[in-house]
PDB file of N, CA and C in Angstrom:
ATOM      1  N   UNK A   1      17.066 112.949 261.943  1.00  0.00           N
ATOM      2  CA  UNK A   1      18.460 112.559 261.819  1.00  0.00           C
ATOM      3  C   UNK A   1      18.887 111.858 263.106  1.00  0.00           C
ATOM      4  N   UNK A   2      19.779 110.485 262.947  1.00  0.00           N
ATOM      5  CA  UNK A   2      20.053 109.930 264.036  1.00  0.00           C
ATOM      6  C   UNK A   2      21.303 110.624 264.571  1.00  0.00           C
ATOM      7  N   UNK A   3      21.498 111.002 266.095  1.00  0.00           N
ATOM      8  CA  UNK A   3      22.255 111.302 266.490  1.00  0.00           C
ATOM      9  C   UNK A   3      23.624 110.087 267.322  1.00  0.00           C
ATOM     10  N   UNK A   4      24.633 110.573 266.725  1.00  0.00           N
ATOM     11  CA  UNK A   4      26.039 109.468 267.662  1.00  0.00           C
ATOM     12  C   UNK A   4      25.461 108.975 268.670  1.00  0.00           C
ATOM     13  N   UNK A   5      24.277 109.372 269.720  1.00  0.00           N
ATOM     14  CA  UNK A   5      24.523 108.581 270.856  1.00  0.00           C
ATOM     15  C   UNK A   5      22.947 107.556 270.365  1.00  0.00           C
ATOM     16  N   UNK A   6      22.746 107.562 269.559  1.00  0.00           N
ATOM     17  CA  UNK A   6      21.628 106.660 269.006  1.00  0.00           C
ATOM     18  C   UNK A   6      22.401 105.427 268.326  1.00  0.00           C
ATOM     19  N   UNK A   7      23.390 105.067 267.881  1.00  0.00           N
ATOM     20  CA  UNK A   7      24.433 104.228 267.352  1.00  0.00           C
ATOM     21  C   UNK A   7      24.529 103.223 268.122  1.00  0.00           C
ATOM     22  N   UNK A   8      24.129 102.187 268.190  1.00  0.00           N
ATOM     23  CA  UNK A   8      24.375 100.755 269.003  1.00  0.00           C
ATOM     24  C   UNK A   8      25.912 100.504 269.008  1.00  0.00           C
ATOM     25  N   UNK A   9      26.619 100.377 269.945  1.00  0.00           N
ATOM     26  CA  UNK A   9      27.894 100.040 270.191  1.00  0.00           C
ATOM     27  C   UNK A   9      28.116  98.963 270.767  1.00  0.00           C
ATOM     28  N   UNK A  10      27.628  97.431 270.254  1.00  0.00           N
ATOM     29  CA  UNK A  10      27.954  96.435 270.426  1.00  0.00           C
ATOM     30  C   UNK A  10      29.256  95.626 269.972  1.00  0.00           C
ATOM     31  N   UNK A  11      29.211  96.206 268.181  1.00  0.00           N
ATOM     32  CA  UNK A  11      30.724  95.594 267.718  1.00  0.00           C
ATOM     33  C   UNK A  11      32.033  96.633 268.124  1.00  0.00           C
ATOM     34  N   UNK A  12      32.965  95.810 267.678  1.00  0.00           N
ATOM     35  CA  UNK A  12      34.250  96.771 267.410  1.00  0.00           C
ATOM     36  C   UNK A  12      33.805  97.854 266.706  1.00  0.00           C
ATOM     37  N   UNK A  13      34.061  99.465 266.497  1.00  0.00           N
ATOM     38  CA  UNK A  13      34.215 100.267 265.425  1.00  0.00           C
ATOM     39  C   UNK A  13      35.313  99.643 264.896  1.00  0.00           C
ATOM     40  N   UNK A  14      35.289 100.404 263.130  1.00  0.00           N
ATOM     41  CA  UNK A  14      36.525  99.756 262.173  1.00  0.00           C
ATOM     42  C   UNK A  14      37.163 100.965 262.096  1.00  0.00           C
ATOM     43  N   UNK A  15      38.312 100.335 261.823  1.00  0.00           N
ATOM     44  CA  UNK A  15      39.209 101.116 261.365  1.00  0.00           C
ATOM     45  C   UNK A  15      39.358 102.167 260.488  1.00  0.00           C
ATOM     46  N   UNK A  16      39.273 103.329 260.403  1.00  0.00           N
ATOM     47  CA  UNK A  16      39.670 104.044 259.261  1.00  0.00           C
ATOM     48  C   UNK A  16      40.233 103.142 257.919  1.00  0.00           C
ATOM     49  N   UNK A  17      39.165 103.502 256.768  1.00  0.00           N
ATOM     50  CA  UNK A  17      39.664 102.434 255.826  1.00  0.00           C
ATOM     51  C   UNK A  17      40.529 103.545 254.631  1.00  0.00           C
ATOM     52  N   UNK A  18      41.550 102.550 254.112  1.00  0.00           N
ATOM     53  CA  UNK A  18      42.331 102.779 253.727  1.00  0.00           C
ATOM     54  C   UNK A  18      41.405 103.350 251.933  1.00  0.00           C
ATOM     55  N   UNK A  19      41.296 104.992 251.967  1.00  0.00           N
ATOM     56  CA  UNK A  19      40.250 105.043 251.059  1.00  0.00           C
ATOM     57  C   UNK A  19      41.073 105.536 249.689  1.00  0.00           C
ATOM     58  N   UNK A  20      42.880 105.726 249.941  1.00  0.00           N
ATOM     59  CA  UNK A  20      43.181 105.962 248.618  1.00  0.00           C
ATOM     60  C   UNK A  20      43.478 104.324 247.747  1.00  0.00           C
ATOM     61  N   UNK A  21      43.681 103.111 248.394  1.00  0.00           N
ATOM     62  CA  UNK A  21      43.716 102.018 248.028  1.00  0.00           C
ATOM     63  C   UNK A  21      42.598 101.584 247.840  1.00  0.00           C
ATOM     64  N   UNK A  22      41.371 101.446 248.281  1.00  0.00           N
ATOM     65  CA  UNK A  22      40.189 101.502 247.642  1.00  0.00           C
ATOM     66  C   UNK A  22      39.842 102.267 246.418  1.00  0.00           C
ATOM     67  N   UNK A  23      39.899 103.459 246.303  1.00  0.00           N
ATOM     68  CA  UNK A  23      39.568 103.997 244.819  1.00  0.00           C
ATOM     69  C   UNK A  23      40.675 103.823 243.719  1.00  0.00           C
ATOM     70  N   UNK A  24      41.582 103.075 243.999  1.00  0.00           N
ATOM     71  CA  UNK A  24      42.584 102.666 243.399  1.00  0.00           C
ATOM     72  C   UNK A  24      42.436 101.351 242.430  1.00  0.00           C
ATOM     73  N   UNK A  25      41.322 100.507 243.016  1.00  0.00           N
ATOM     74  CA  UNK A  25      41.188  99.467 242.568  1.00  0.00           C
ATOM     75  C   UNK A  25      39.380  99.473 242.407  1.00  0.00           C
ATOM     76  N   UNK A  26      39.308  99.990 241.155  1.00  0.00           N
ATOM     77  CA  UNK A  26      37.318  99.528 240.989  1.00  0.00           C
ATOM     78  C   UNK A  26      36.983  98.858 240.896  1.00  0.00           C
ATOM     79  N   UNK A  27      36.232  97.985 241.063  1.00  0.00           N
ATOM     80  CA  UNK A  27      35.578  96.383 240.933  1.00  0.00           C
ATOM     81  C   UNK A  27      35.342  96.875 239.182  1.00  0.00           C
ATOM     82  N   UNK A  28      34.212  98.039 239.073  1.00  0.00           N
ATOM     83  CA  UNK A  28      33.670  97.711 237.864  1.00  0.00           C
ATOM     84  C   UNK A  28      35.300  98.516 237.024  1.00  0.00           C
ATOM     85  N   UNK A  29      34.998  97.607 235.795  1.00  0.00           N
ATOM     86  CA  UNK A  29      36.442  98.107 235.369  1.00  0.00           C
ATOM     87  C   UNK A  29      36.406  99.215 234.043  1.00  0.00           C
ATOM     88  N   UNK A  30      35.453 100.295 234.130  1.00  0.00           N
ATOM     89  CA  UNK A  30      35.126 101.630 233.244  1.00  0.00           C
ATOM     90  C   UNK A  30      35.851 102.149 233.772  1.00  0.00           C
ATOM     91  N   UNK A  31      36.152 103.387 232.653  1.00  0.00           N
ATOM     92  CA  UNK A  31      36.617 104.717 233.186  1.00  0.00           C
ATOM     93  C   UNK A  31      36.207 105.761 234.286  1.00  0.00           C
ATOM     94  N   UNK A  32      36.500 106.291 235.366  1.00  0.00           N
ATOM     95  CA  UNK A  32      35.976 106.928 236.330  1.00  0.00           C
ATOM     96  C   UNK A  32      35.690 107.801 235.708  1.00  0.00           C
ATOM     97  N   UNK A  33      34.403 108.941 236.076  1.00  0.00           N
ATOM     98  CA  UNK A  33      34.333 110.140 235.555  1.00  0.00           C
ATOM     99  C   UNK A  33      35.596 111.274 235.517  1.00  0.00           C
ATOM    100  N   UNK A  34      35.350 111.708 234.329  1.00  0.00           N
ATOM    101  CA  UNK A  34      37.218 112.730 233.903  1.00  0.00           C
ATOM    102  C   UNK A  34      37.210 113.866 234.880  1.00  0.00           C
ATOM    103  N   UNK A  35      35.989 114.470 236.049  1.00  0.00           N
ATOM    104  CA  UNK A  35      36.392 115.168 236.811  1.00  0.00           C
ATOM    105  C   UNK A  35      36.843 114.399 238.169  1.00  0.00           C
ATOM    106  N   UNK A  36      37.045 113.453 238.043  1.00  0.00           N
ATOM    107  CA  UNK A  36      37.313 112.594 239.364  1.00  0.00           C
ATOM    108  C   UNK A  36      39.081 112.820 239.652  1.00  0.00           C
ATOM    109  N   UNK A  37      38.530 113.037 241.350  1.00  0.00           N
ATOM    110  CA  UNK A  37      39.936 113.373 241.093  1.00  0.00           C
ATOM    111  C   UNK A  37      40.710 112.934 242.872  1.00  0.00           C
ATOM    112  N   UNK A  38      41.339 111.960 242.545  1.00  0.00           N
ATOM    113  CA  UNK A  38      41.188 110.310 243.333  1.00  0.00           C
ATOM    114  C   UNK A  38      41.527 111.744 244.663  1.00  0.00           C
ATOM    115  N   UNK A  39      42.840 112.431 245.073  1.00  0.00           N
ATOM    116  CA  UNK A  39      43.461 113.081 246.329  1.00  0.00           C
ATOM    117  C   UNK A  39      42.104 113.697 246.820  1.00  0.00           C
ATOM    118  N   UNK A  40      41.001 114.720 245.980  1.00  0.00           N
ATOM    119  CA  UNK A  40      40.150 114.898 246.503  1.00  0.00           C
ATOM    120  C   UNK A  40      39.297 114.176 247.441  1.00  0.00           C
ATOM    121  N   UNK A  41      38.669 113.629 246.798  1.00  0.00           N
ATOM    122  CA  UNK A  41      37.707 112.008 247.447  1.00  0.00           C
ATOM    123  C   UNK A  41      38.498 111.699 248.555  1.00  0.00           C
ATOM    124  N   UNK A  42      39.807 111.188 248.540  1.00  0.00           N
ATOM    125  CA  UNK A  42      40.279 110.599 249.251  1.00  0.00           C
ATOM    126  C   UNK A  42      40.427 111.613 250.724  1.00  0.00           C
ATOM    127  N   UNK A  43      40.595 112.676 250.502  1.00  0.00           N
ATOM    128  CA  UNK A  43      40.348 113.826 251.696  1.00  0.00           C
ATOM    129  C   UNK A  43      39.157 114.298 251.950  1.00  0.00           C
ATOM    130  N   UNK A  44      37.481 114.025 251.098  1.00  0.00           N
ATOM    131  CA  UNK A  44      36.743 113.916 251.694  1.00  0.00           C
ATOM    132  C   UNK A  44      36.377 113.137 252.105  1.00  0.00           C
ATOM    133  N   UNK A  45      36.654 111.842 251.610  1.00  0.00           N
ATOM    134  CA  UNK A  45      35.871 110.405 252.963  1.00  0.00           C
ATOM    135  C   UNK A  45      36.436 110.671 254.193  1.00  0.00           C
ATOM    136  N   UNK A  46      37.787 111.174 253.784  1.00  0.00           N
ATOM    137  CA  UNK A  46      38.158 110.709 255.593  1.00  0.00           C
ATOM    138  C   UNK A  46      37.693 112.189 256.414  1.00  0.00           C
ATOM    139  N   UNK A  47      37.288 112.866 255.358  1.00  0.00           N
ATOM    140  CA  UNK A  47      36.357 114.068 256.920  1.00  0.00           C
ATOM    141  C   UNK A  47      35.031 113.558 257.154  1.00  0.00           C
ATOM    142  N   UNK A  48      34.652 112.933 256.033  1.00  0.00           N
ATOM    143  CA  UNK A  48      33.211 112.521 256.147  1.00  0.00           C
ATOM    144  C   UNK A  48      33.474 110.930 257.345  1.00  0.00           C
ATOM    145  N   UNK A  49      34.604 110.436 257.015  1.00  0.00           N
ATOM    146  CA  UNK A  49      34.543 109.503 258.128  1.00  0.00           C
ATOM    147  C   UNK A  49      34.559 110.029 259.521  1.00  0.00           C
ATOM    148  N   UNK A  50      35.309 110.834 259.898  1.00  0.00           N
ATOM    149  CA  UNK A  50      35.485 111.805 261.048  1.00  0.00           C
ATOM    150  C   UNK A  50      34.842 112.384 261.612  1.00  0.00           C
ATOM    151  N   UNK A  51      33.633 112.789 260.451  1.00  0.00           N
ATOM    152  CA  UNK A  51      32.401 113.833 260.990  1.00  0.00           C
ATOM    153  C   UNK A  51      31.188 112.550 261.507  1.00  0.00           C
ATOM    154  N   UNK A  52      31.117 111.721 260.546  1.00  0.00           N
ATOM    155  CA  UNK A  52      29.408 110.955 260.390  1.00  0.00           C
ATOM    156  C   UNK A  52      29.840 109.266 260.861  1.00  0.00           C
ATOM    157  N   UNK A  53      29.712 109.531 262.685  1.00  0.00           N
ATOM    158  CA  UNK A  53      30.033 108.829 263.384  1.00  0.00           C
ATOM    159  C   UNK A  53      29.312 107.021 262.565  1.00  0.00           C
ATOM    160  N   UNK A  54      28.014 106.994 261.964  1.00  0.00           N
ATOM    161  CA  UNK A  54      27.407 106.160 261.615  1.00  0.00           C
ATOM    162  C   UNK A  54      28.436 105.102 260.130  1.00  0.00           C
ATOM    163  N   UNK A  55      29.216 105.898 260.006  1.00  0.00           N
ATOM    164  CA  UNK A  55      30.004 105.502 258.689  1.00  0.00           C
ATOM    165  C   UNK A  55      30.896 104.047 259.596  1.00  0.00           C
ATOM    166  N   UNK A  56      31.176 104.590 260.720  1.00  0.00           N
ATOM    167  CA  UNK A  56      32.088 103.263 261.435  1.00  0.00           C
ATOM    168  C   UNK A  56      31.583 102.092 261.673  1.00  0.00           C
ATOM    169  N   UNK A  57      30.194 102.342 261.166  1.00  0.00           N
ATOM    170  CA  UNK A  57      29.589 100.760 262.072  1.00  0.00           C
ATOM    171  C   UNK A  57      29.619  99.835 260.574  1.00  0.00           C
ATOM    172  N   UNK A  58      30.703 100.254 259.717  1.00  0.00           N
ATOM    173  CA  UNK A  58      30.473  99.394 258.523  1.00  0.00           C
ATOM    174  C   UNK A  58      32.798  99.251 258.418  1.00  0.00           C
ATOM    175  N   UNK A  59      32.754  97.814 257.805  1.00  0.00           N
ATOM    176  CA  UNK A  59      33.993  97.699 257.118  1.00  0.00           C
ATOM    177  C   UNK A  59      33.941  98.158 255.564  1.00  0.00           C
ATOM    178  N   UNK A  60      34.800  98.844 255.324  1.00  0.00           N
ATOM    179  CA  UNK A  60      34.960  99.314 253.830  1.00  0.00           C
ATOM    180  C   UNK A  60      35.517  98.065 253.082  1.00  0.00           C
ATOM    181  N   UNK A  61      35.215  97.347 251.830  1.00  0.00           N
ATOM    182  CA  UNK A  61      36.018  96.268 251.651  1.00  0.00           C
ATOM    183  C   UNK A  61      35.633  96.034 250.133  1.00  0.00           C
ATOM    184  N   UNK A  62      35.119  97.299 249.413  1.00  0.00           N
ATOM    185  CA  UNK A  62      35.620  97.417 247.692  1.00  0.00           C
ATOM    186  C   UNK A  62      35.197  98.131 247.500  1.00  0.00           C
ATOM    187  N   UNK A  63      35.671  99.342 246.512  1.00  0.00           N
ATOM    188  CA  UNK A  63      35.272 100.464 246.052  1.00  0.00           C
ATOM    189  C   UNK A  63      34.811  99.820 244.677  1.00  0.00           C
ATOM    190  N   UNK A  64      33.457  99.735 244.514  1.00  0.00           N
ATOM    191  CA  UNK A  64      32.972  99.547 242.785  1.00  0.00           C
ATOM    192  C   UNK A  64      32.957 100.606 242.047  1.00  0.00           C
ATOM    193  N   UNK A  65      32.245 101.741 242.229  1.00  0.00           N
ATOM    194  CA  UNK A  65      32.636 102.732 241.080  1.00  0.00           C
ATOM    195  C   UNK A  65      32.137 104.436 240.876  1.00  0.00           C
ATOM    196  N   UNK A  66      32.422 105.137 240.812  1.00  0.00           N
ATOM    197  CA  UNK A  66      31.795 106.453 240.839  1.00  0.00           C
ATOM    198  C   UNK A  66      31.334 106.803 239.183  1.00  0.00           C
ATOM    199  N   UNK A  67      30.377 107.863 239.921  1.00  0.00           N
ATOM    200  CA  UNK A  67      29.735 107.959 239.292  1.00  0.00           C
ATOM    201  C   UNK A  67      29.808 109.742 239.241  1.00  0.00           C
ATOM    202  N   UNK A  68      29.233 110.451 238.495  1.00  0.00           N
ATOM    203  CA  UNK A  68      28.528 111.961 238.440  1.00  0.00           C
ATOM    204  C   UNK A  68      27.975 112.458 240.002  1.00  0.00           C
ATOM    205  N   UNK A  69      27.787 111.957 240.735  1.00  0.00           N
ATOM    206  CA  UNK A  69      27.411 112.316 241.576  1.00  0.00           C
ATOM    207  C   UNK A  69      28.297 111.815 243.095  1.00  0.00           C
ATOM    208  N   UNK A  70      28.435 110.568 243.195  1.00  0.00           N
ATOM    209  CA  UNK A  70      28.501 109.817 244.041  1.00  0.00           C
ATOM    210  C   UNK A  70      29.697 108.506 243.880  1.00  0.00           C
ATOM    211  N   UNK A  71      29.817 107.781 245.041  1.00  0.00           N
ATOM    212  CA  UNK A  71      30.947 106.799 244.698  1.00  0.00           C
ATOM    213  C   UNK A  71      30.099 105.408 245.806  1.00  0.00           C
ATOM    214  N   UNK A  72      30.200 104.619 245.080  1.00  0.00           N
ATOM    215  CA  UNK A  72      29.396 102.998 245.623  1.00  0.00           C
ATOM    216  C   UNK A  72      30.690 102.002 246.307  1.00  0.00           C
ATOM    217  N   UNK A  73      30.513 101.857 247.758  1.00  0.00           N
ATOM    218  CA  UNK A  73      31.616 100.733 248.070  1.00  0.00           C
ATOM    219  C   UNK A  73      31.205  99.599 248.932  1.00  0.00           C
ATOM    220  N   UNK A  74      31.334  98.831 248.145  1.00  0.00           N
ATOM    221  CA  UNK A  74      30.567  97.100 249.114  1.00  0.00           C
ATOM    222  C   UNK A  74      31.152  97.497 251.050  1.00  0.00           C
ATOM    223  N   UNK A  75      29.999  97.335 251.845  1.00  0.00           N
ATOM    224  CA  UNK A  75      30.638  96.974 253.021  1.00  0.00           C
ATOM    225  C   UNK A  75      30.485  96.048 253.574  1.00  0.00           C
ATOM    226  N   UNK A  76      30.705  95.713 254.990  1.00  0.00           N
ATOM    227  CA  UNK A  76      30.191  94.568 256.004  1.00  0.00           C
ATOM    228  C   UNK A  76      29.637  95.504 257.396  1.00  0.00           C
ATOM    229  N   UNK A  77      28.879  95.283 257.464  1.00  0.00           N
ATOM    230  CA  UNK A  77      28.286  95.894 259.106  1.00  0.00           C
ATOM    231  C   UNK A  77      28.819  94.983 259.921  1.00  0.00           C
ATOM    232  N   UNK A  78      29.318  95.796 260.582  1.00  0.00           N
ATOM    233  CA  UNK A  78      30.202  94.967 261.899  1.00  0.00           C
ATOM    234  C   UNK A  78      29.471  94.439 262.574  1.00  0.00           C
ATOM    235  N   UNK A  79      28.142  94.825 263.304  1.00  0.00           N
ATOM    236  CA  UNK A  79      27.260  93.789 264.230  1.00  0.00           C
ATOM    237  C   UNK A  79      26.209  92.876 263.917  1.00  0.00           C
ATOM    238  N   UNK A  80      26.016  92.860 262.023  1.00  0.00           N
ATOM    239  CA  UNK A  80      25.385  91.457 262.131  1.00  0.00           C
ATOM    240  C   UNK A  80      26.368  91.007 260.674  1.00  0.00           C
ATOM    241  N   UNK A  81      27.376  91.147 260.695  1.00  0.00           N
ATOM    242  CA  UNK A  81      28.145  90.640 259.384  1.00  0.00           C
ATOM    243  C   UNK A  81      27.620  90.571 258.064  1.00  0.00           C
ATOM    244  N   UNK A  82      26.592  91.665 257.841  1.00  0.00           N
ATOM    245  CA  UNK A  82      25.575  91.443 256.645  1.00  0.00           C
ATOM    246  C   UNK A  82      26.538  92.404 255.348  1.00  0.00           C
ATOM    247  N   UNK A  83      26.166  91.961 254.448  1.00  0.00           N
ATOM    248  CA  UNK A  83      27.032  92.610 253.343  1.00  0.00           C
ATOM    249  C   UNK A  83      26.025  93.910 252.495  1.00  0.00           C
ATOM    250  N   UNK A  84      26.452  95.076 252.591  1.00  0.00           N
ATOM    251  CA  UNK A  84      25.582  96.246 251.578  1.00  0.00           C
ATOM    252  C   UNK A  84      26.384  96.983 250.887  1.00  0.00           C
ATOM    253  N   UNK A  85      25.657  97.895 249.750  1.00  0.00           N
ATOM    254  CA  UNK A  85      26.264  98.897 249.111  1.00  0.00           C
ATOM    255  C   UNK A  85      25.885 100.180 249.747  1.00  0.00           C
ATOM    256  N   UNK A  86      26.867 100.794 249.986  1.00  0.00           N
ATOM    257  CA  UNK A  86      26.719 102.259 250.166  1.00  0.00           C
ATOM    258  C   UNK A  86      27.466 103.595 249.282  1.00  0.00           C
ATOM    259  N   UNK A  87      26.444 104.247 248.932  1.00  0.00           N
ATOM    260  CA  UNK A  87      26.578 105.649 247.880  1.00  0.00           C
ATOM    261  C   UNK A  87      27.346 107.035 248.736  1.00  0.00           C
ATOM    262  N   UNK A  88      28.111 107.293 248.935  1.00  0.00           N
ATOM    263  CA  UNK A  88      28.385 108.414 249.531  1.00  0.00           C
ATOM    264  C   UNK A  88      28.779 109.639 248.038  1.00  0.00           C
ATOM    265  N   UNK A  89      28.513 110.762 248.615  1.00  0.00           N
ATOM    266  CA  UNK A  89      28.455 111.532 247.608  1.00  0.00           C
ATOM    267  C   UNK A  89      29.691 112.312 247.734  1.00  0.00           C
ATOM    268  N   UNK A  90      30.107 112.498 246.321  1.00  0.00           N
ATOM    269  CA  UNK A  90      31.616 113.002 245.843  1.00  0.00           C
ATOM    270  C   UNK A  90      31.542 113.960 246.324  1.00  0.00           C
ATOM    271  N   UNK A  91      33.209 114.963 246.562  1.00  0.00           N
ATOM    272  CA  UNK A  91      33.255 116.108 247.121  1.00  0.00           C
ATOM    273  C   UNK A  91      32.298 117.086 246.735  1.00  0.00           C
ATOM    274  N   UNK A  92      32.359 117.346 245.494  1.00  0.00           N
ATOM    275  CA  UNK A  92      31.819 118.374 244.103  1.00  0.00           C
ATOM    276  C   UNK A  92      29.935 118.825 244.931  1.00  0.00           C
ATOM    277  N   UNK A  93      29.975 117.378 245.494  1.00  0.00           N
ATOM    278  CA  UNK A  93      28.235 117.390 246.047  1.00  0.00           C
ATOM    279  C   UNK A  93      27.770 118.457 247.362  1.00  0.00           C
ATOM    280  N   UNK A  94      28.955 118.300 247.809  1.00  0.00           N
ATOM    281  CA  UNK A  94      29.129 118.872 249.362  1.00  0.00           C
ATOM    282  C   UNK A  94      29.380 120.379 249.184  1.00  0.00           C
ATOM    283  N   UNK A  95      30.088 121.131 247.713  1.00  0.00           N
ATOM    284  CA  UNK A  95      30.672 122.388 247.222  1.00  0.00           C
ATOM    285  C   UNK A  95      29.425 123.187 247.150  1.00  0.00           C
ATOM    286  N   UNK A  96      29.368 124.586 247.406  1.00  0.00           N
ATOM    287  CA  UNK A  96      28.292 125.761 246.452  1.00  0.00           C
ATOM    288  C   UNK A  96      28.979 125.573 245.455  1.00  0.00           C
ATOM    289  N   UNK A  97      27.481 125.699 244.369  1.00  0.00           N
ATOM    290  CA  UNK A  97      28.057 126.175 242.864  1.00  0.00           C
ATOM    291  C   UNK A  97      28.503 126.493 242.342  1.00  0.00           C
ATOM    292  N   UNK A  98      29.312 126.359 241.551  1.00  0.00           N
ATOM    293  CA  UNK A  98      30.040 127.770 240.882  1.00  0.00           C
ATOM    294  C   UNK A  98      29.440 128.758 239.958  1.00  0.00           C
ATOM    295  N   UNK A  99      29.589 129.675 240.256  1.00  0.00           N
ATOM    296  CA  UNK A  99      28.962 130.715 239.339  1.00  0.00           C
ATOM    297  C   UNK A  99      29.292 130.264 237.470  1.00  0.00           C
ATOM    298  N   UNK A 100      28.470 130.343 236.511  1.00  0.00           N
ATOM    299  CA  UNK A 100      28.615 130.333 235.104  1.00  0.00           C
ATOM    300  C   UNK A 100      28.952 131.884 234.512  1.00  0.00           C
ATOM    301  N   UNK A 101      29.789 131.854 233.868  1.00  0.00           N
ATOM    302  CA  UNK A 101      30.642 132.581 233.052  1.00  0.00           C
ATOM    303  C   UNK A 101      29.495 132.622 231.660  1.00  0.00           C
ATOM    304  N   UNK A 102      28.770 133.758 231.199  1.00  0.00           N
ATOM    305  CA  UNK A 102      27.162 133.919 230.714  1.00  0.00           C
ATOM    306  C   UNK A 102      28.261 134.592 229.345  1.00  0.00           C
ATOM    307  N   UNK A 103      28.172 134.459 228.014  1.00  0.00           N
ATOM    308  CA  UNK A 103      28.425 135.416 227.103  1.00  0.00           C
ATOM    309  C   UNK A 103      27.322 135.671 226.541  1.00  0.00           C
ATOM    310  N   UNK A 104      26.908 137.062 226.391  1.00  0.00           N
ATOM    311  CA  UNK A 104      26.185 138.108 225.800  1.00  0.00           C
ATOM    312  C   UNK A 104      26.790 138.737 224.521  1.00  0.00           C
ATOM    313  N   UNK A 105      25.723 138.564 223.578  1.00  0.00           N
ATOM    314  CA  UNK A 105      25.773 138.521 222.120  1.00  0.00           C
ATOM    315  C   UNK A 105      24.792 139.981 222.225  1.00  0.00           C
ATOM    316  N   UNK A 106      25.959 141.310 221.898  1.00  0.00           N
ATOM    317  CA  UNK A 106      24.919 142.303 221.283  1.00  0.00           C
ATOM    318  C   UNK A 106      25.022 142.614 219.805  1.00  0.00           C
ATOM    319  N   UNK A 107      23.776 142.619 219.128  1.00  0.00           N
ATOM    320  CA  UNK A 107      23.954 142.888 218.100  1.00  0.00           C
ATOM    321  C   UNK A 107      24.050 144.584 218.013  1.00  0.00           C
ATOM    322  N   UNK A 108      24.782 144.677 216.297  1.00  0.00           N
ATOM    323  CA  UNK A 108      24.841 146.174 215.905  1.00  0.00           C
ATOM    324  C   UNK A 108      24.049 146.826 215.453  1.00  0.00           C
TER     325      UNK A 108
END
């Protein structure tokens, strides 16, 4: 695992991106998954921005689309202006399990 002081600090860091206006607008234009649930996400990117110093060396600049697992948003890397997709994974990913609620069928 790369550590913060392994991070080339040549460009500007970006700004905290504005991540409830991003999931606001999907490129792809489906339905988000029905457990999606935009205030969540939107309070885990920005810990995950906070925590995973490596997230800054990119501009956020379209949220395309989530998925069951994960959420895809076009960026720009600030120090060679190259354009990628990056997958960060939905809150739900980061949670322990929840326990299943088991019904038991005894017969008479």
């Amino acid at each position: 695992m790369t550590e913060a002081t392994d991070i080339p600090r040549t460009g500007t860091p970006a700004s905290t991106p504005d991540f409830r206006a991003l999931l606001q607008n999907p490129v792809v234009p489906l339905p988000l998954p029905r457990d999606f649930n935009e205030a969540e996400e939107v309070e885990q990117l920005t810990i995950l921005w906070d925590r995973a110093p490596r997230l800054k060396l990119y501009t956020f600049t379209e949220f395309i689309h989530a998925g069951s697992s994960g959420m895809v948003f076009r960026v720009v890397e600030i120090n060679t202006n190259s354009e990628w997709a990056i997958k960060i994974a939905r809150k739900k990913e980061f949670q322990p399990p929840q326990p299943r609620k088991v019904l038991f069928l005894i017969p008479r």
